[in-house]
Structures are given as structure tokens and as C-alpha cells.
Protein backbone atom coordinates (compact mmCIF):
# COMPACT_ATOMS: atom_id res chain seq x y z
CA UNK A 1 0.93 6.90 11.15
CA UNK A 2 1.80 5.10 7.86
CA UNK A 3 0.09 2.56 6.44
CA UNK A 4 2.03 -0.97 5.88
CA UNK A 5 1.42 -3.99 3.42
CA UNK A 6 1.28 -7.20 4.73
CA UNK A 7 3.02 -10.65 3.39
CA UNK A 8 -0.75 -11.71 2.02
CA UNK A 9 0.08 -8.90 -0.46
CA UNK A 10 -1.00 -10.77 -3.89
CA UNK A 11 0.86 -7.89 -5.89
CA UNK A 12 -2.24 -6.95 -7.69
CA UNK A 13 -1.00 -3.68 -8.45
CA UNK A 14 -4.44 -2.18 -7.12
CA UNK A 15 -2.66 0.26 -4.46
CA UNK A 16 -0.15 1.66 -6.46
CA UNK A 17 -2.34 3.32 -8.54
CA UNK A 18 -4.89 4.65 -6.00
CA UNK A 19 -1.93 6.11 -3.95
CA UNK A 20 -2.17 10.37 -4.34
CA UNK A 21 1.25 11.11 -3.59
CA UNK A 22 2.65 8.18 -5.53
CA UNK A 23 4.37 6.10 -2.27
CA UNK A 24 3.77 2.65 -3.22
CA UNK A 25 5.92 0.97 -5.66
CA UNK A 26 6.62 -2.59 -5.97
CA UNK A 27 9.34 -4.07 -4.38
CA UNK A 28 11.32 -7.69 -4.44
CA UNK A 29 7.89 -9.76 -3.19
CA UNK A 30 5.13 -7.62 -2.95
CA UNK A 31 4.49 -4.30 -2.93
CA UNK A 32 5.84 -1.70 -0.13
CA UNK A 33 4.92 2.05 0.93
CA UNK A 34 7.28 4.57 1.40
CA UNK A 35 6.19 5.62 5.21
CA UNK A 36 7.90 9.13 4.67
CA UNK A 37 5.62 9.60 1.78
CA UNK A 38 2.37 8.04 3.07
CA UNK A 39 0.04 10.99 4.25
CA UNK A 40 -2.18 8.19 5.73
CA UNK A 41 -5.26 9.26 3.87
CA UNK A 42 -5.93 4.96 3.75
CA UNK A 43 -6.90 5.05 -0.18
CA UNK A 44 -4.94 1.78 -0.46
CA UNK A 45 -6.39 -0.13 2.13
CA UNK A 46 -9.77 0.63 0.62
CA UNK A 47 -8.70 -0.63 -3.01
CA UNK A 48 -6.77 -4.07 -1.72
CA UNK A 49 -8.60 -7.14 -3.19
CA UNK A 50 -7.13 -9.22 -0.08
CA UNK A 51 -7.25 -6.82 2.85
CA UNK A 52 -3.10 -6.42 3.29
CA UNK A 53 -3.24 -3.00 3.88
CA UNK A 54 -3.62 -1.87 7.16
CA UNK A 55 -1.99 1.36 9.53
CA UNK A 56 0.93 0.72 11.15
């Protein structure tokens, strides 16, 4: 199961660079993970100022 970012996504930048594999990147409003990438190990959820990150 993949983890998703939610609209209260604030586009810190604070996920993309806790991610091991590299499968958030920012997209048009906020910032997006690549669910094929995701190995759901939940380092982004931990690191999100404003709790947006949760599993799918």
C-alpha cells in the first residue's frame, strides 16, 4: 500500500528529501508520490510539518 499526500500539503519540501527511493517530486499544487515507487516504509509521513501524509 502506497502512501498518498493530501490537499493540506503546504509544499514544504520536507518529504521529498526523506523519501529512500526518491518517489516524491513536486507536482502542479503540492507535492505527489509515485505509488509504483513508494515501498511504503512511511519516512514521509513521519517528516510532514502538517500531517498530509498518510497510506492509501
Amino acid at each position: 500500500m502506497a502512501y498518498k499526500i493530501s490537499d493540506a500539503c503546504i509544499q514544504c519540501g520536507a518529504c521529498e528529501s526523506t523519501c529512500p527511493v526518491g518517489a516524491i517530486s513536486q507536482g502542479d499544487t503540492q507535492f505527489v508520490i509515485d505509488a509504483g515507487s513508494c515501498i511504503d516504509c512511511g519516512a514521509c509521513a513521519a517528516s510532514c510539518p502538517v500531517s498530509a501524509i498518510s497510506p492509501e
